[in-house]
PDB file of N, CA and C in Angstrom:
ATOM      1  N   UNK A   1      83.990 -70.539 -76.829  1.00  0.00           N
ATOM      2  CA  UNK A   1      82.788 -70.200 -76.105  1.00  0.00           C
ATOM      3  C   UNK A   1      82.305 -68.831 -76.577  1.00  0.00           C
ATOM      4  N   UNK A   2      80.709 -68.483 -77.413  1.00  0.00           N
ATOM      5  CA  UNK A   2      80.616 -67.461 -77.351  1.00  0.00           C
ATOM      6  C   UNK A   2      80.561 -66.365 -75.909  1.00  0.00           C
ATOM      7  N   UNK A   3      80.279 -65.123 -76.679  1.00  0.00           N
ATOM      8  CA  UNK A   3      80.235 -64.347 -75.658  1.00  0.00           C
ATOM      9  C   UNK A   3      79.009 -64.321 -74.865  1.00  0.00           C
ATOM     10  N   UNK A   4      78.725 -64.111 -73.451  1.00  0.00           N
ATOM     11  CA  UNK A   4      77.359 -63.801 -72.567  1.00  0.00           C
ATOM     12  C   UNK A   4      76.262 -62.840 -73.351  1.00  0.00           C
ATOM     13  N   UNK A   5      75.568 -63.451 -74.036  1.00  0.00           N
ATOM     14  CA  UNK A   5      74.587 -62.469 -74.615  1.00  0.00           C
ATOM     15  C   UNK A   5      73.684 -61.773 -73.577  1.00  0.00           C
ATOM     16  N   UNK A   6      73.305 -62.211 -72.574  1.00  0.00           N
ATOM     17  CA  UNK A   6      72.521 -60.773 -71.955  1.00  0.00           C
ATOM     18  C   UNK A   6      73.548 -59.838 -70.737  1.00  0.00           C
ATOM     19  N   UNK A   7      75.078 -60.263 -70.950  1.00  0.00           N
ATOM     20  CA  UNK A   7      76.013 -59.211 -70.690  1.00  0.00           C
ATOM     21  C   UNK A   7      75.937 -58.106 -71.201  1.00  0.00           C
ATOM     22  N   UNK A   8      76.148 -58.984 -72.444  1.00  0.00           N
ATOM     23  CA  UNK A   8      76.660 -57.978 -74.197  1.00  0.00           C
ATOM     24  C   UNK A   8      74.695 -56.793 -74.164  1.00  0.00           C
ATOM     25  N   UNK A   9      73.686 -57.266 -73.609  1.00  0.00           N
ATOM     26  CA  UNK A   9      72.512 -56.437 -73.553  1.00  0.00           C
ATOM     27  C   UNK A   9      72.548 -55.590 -72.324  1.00  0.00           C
ATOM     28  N   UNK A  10      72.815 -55.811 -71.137  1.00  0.00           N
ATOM     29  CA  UNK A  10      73.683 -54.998 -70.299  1.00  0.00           C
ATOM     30  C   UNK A  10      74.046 -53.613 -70.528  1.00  0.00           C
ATOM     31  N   UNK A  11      75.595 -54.092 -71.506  1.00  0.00           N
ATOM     32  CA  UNK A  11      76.285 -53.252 -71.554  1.00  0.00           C
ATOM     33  C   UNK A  11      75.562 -52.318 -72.350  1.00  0.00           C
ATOM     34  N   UNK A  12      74.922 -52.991 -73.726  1.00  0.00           N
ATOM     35  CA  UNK A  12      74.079 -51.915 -74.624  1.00  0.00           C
ATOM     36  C   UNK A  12      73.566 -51.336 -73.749  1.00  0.00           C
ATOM     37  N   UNK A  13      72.430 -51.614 -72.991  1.00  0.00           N
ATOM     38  CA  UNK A  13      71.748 -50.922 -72.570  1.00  0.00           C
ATOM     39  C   UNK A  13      72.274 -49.468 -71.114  1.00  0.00           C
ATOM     40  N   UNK A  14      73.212 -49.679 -70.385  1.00  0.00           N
ATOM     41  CA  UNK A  14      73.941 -48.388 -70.467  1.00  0.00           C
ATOM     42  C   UNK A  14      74.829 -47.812 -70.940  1.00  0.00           C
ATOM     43  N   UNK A  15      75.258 -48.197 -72.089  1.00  0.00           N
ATOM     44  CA  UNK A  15      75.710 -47.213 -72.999  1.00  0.00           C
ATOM     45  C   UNK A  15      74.601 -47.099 -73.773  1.00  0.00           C
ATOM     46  N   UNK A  16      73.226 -46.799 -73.624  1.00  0.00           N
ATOM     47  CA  UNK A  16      72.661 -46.637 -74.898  1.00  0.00           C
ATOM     48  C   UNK A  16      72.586 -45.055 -74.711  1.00  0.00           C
ATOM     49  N   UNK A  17      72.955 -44.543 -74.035  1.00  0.00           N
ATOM     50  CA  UNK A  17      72.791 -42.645 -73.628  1.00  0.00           C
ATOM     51  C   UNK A  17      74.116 -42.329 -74.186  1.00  0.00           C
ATOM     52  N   UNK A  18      74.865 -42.957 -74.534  1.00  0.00           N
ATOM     53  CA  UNK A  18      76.143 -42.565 -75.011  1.00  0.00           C
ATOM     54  C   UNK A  18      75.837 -41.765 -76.604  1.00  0.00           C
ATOM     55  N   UNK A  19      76.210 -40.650 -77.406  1.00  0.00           N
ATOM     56  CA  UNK A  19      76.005 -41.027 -78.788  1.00  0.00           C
ATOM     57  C   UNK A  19      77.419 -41.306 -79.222  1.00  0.00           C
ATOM     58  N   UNK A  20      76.711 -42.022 -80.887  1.00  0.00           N
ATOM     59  CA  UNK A  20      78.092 -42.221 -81.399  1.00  0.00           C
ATOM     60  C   UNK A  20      77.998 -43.772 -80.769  1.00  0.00           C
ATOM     61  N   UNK A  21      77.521 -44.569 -80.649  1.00  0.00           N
ATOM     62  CA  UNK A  21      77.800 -45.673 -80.180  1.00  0.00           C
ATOM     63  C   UNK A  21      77.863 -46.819 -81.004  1.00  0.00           C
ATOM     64  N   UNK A  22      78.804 -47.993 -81.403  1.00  0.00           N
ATOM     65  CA  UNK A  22      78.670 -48.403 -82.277  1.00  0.00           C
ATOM     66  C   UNK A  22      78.662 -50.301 -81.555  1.00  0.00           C
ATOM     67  N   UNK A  23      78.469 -50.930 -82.280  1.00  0.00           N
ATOM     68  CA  UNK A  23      78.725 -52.433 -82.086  1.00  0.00           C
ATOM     69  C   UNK A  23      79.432 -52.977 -83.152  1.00  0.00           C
ATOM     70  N   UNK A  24      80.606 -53.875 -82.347  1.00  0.00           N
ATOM     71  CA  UNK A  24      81.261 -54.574 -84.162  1.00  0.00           C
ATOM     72  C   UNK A  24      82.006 -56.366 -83.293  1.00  0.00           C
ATOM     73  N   UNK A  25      81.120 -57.017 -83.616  1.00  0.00           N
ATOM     74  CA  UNK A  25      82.067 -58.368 -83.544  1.00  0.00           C
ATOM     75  C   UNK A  25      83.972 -58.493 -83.457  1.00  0.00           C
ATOM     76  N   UNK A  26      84.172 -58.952 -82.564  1.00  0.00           N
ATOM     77  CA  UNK A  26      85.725 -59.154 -82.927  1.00  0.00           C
ATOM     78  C   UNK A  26      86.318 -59.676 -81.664  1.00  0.00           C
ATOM     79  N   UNK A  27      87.325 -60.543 -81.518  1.00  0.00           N
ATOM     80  CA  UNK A  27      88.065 -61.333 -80.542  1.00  0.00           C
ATOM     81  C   UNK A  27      86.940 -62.210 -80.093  1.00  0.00           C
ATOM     82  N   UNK A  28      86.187 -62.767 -80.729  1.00  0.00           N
ATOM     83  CA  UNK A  28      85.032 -64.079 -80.194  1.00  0.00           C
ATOM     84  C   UNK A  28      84.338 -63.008 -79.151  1.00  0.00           C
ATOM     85  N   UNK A  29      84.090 -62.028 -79.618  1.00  0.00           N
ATOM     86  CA  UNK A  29      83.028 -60.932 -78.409  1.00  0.00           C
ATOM     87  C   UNK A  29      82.596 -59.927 -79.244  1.00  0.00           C
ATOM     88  N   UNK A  30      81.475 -59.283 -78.554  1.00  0.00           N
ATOM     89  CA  UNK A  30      80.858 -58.235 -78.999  1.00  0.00           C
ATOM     90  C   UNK A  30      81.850 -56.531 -78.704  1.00  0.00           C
ATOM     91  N   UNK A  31      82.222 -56.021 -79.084  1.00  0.00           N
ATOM     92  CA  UNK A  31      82.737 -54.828 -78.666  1.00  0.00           C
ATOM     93  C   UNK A  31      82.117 -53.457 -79.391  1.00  0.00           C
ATOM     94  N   UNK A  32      81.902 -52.713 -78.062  1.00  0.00           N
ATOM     95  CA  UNK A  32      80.849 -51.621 -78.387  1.00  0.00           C
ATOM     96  C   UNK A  32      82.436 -50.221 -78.385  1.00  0.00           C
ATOM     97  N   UNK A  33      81.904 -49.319 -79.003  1.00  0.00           N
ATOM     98  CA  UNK A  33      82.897 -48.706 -79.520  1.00  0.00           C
ATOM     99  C   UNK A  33      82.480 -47.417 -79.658  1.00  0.00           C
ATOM    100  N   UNK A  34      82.954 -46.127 -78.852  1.00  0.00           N
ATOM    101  CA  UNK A  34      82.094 -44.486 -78.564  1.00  0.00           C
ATOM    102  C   UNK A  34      82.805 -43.802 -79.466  1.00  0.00           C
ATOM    103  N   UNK A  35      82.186 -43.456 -80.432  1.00  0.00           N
ATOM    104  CA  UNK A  35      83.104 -42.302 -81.375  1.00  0.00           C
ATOM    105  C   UNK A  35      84.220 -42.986 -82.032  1.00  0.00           C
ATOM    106  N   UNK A  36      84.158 -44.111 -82.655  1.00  0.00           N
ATOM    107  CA  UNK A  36      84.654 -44.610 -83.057  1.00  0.00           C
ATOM    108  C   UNK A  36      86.030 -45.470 -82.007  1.00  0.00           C
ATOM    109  N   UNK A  37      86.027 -45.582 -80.993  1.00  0.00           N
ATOM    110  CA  UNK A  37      87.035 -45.868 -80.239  1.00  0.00           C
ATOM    111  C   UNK A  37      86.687 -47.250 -78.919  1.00  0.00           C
ATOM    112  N   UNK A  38      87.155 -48.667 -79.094  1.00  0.00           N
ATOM    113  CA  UNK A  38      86.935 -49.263 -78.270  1.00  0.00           C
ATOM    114  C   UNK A  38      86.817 -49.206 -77.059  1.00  0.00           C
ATOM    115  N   UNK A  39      86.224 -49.581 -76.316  1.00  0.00           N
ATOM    116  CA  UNK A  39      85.399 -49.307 -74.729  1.00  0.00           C
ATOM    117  C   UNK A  39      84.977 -50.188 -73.905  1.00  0.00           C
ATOM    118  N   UNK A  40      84.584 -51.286 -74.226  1.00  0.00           N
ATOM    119  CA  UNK A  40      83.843 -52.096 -73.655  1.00  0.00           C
ATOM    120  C   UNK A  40      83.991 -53.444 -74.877  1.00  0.00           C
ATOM    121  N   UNK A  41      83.718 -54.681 -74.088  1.00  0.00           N
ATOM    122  CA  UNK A  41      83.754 -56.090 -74.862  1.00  0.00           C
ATOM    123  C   UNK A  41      83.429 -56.983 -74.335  1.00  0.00           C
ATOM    124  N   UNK A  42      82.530 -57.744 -74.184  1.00  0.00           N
ATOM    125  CA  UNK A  42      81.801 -59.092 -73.908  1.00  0.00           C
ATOM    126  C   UNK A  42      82.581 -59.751 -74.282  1.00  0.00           C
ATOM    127  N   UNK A  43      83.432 -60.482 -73.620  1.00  0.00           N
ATOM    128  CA  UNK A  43      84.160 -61.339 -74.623  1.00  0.00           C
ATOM    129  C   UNK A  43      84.124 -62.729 -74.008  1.00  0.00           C
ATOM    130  N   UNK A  44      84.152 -63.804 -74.932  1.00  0.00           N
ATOM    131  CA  UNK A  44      83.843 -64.842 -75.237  1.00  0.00           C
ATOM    132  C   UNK A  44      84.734 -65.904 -73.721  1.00  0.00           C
ATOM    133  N   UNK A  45      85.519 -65.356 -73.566  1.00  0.00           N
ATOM    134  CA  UNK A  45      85.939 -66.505 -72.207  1.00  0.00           C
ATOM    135  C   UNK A  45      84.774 -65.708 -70.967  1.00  0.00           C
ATOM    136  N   UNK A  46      84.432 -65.146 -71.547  1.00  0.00           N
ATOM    137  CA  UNK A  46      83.624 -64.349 -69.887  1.00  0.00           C
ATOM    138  C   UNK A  46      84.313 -63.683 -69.558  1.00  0.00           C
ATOM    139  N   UNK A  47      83.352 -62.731 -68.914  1.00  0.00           N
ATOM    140  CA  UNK A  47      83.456 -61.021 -68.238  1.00  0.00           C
ATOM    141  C   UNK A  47      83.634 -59.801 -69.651  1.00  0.00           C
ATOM    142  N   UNK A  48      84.603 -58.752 -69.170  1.00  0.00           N
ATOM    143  CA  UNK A  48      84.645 -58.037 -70.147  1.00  0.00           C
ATOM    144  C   UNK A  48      86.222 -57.670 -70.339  1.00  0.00           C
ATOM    145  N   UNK A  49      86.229 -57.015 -71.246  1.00  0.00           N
ATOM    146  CA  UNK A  49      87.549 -56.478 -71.755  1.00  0.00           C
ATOM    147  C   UNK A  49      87.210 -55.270 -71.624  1.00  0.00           C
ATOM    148  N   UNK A  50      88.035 -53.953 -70.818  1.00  0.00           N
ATOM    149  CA  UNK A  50      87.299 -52.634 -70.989  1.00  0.00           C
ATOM    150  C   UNK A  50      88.850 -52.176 -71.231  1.00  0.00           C
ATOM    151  N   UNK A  51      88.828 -51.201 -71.372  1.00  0.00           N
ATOM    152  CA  UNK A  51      90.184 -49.890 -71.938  1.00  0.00           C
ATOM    153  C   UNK A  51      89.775 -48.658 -70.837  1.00  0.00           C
ATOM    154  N   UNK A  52      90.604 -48.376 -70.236  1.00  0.00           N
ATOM    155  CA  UNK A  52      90.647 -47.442 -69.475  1.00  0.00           C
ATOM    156  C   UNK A  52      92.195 -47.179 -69.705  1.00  0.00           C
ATOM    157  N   UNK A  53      92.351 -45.763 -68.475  1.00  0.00           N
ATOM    158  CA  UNK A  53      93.737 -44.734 -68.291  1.00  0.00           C
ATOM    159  C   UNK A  53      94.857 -45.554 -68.126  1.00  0.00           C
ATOM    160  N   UNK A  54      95.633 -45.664 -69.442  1.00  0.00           N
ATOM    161  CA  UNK A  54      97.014 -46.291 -69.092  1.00  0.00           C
ATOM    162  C   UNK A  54      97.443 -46.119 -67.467  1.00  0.00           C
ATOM    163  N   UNK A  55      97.396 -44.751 -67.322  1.00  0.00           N
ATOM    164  CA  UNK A  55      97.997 -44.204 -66.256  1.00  0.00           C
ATOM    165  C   UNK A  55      97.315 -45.348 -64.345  1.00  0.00           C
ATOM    166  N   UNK A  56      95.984 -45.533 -64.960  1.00  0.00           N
ATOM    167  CA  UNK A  56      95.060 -46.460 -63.807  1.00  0.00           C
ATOM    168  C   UNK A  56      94.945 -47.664 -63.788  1.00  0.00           C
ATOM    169  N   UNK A  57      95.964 -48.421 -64.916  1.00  0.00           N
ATOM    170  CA  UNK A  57      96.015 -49.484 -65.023  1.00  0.00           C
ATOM    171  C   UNK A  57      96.331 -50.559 -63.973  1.00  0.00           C
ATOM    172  N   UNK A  58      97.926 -49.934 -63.520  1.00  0.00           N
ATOM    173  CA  UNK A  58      98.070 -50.594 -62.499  1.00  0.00           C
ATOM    174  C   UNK A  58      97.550 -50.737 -60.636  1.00  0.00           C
ATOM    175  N   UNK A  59      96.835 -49.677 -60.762  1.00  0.00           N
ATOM    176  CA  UNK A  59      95.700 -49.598 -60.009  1.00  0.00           C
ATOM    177  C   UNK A  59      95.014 -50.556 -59.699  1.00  0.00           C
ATOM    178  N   UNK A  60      94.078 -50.282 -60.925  1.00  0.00           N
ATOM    179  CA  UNK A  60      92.942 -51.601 -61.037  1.00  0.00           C
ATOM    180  C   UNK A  60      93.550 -52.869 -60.937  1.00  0.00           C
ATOM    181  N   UNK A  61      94.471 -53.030 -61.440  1.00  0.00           N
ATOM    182  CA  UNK A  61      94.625 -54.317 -61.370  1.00  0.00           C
ATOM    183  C   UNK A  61      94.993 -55.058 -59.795  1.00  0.00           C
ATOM    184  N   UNK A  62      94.981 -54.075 -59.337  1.00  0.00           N
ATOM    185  CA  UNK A  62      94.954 -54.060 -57.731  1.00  0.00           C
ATOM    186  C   UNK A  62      93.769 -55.264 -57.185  1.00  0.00           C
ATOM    187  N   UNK A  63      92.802 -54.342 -57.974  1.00  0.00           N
ATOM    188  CA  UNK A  63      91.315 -55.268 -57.728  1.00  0.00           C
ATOM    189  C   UNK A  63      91.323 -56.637 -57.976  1.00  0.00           C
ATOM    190  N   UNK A  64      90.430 -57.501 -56.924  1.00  0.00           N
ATOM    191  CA  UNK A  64      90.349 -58.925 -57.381  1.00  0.00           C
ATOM    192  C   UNK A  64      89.990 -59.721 -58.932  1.00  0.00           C
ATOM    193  N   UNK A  65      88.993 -59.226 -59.163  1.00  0.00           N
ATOM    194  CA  UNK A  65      88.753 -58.997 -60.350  1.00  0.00           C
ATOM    195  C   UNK A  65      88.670 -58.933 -61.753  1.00  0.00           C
ATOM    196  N   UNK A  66      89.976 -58.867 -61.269  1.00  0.00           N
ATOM    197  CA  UNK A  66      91.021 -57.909 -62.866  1.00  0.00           C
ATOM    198  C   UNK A  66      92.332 -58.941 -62.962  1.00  0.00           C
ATOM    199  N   UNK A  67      92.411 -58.583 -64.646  1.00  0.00           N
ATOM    200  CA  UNK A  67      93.719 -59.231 -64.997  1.00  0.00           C
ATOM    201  C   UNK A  67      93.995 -58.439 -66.105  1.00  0.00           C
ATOM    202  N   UNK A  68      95.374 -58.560 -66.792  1.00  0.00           N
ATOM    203  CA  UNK A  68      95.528 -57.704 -67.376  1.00  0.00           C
ATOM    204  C   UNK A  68      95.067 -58.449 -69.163  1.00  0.00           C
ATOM    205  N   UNK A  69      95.096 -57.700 -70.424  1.00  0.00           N
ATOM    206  CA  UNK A  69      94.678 -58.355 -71.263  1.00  0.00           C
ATOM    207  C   UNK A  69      96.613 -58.838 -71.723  1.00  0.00           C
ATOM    208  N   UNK A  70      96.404 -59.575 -72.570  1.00  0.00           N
ATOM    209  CA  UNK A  70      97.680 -60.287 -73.523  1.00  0.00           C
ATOM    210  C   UNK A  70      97.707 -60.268 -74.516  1.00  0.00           C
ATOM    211  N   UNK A  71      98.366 -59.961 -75.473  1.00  0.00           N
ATOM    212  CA  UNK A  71      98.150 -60.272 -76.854  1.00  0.00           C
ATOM    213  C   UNK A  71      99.346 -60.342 -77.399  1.00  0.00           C
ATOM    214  N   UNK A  72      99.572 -61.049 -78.321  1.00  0.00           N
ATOM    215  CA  UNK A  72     100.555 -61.515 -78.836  1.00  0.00           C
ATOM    216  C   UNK A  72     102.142 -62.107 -77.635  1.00  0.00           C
ATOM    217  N   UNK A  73     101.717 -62.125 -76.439  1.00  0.00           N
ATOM    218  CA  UNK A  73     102.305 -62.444 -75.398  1.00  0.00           C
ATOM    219  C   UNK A  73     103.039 -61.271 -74.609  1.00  0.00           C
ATOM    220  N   UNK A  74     102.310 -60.393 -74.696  1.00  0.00           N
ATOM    221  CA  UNK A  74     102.564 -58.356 -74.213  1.00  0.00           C
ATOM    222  C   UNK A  74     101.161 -58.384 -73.700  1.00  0.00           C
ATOM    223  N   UNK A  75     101.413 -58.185 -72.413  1.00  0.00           N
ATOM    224  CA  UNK A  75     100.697 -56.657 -71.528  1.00  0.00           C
ATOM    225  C   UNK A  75      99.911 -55.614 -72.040  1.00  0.00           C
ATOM    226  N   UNK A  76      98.598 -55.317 -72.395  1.00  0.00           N
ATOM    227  CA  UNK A  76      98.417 -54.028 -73.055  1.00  0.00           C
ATOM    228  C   UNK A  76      98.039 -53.182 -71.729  1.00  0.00           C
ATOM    229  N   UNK A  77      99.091 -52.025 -71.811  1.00  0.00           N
ATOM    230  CA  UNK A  77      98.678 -51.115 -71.013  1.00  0.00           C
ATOM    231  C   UNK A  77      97.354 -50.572 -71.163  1.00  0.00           C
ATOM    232  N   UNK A  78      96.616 -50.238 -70.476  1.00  0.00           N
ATOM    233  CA  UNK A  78      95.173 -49.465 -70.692  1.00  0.00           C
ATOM    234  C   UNK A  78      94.007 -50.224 -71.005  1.00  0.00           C
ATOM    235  N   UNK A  79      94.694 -51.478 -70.958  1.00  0.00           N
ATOM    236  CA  UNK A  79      93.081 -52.590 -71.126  1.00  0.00           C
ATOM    237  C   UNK A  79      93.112 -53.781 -69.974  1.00  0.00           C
ATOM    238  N   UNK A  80      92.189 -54.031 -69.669  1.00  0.00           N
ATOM    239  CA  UNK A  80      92.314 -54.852 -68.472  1.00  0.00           C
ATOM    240  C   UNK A  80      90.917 -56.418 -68.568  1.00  0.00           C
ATOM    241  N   UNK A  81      91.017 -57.276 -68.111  1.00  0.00           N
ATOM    242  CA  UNK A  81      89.811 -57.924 -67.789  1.00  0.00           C
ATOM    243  C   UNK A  81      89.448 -58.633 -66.672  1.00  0.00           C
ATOM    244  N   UNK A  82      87.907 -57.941 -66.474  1.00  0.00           N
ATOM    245  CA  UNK A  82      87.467 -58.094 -65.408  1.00  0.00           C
ATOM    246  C   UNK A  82      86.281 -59.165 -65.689  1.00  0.00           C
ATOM    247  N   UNK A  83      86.601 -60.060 -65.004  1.00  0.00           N
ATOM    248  CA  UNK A  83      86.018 -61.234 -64.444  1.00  0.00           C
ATOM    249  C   UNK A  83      84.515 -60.915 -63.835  1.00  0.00           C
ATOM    250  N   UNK A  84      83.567 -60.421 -64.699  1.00  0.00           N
ATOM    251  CA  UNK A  84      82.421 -59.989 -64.353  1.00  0.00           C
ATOM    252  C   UNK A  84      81.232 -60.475 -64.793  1.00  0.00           C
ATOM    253  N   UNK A  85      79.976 -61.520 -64.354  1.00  0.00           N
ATOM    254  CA  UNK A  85      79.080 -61.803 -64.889  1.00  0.00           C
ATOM    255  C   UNK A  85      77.570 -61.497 -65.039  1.00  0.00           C
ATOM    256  N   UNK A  86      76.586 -62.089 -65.203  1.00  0.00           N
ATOM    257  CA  UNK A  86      75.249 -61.479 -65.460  1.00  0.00           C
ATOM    258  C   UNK A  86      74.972 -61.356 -63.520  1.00  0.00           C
ATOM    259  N   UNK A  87      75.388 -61.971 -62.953  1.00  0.00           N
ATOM    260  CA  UNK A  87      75.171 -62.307 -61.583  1.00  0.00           C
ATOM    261  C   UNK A  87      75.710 -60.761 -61.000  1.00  0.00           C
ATOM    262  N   UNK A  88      76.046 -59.932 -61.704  1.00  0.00           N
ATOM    263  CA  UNK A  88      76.754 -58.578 -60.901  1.00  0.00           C
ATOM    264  C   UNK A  88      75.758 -57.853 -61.069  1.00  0.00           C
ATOM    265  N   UNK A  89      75.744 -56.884 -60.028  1.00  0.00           N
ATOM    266  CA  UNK A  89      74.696 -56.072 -59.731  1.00  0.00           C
ATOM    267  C   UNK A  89      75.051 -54.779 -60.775  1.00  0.00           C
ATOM    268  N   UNK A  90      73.891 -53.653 -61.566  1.00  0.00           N
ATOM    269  CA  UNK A  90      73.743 -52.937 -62.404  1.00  0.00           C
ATOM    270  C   UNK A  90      75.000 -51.843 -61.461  1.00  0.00           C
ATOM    271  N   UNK A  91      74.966 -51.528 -60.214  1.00  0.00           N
ATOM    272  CA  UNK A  91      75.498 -50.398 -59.381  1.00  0.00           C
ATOM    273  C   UNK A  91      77.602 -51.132 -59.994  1.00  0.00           C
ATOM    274  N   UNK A  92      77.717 -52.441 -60.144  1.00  0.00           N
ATOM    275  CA  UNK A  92      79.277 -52.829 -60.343  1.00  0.00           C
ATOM    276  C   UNK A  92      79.728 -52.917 -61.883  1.00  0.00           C
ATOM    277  N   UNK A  93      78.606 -53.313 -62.608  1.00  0.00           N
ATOM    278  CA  UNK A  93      79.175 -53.367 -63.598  1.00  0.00           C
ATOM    279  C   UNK A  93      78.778 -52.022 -64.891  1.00  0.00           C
ATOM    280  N   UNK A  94      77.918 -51.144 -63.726  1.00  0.00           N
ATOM    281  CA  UNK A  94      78.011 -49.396 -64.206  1.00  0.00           C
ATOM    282  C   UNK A  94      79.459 -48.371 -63.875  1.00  0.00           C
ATOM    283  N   UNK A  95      80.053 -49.509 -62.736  1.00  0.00           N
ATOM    284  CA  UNK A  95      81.655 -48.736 -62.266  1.00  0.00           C
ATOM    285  C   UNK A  95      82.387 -48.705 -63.400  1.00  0.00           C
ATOM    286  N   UNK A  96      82.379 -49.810 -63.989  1.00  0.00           N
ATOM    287  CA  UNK A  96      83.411 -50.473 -64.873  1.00  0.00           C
ATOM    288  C   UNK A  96      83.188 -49.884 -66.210  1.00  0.00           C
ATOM    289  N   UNK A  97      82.005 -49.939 -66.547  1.00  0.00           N
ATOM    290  CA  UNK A  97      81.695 -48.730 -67.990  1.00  0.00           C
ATOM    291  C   UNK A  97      82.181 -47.541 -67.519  1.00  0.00           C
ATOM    292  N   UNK A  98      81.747 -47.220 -66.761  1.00  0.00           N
ATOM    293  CA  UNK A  98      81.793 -45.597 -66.243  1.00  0.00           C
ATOM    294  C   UNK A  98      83.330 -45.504 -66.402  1.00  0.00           C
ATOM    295  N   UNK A  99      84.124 -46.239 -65.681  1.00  0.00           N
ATOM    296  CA  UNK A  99      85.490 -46.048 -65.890  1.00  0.00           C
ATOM    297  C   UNK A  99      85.860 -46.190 -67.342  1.00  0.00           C
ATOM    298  N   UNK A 100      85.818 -47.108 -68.362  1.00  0.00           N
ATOM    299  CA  UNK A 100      85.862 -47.182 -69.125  1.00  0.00           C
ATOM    300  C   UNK A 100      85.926 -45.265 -70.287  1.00  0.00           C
ATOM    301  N   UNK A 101      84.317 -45.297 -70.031  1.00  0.00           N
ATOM    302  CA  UNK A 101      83.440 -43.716 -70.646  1.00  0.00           C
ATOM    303  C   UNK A 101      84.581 -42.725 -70.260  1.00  0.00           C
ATOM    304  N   UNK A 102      84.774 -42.720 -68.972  1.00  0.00           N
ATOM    305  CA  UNK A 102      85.900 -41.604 -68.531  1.00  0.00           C
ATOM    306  C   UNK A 102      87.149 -41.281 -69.148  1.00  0.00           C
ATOM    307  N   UNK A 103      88.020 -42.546 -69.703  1.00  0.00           N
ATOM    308  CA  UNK A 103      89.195 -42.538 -70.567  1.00  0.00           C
ATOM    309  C   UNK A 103      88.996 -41.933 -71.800  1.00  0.00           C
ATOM    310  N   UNK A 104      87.850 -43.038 -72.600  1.00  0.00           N
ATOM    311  CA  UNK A 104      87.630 -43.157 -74.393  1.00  0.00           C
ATOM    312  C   UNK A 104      86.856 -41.438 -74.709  1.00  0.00           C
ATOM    313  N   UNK A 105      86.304 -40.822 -73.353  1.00  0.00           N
ATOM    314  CA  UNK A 105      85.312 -39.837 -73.561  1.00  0.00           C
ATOM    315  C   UNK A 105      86.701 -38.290 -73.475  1.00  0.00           C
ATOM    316  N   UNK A 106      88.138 -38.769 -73.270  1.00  0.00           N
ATOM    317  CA  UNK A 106      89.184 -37.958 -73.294  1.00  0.00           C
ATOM    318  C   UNK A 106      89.763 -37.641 -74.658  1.00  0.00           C
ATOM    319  N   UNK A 107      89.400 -38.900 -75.846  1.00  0.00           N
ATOM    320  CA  UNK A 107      90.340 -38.742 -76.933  1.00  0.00           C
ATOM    321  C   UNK A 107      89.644 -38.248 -77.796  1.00  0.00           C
ATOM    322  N   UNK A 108      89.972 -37.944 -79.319  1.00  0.00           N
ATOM    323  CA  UNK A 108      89.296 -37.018 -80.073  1.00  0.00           C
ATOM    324  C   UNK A 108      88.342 -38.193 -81.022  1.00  0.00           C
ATOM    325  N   UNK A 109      87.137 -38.005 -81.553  1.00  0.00           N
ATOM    326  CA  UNK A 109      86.491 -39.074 -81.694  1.00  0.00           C
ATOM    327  C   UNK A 109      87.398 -39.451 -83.391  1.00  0.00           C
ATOM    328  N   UNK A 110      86.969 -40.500 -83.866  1.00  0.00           N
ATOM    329  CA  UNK A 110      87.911 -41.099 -85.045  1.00  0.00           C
ATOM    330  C   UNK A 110      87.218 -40.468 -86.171  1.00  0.00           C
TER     331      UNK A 110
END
């Protein structure tokens, strides 16, 4: 299944105040990327893939929401997915960037 294309316009469009902002295809989704560093992802089963604070991981995942990502059959700490669609209001799925911005906007750009 591709990814939600007017998600994936969404998300561009508040990160478009970001600089340094990039777009690059990958995991059957769009993933937008600040200073060279993943952030955000439309991804192709629906909702998003975002990267936030290892440290807030298990937090969030508190939320309904949320699951954690998998890969290669491991847990990635610091990435999570949230079950989020075009049907979410700009005020919920600005939390979720925003959280996102807050982590990737900590490391040194690539």
């Amino acid at each position: 299944m591709p990814y939600d294309l007017e998600l994936a316009d969404r998300l561009r469009d508040l990160l478009s105040v970001e600089p340094e902002v990039t777009e690059k295809k990958m995991f059957g989704g769009l993933v937008f990327l600040v200073r060279g560093h993943m952030t955000v992802c439309a991804v192709g089963r629906g909702g998003i893939m975002l990267r936030v604070d290892p440290a807030q991981t298990d937090a969030l995942l508190a939320e309904p929401q949320t699951s954690p990502i998998v890969m290669q059959g491991r847990e990635m700490n610091g990435w999570l997915h949230v079950d989020i669609d075009t049907t979410a209001g700009d005020d919920e799925l600005g939390r979720w960037v925003d959280l996102g911005l807050s982590f990737v906007e900590t490391l040194p750009p690539k």
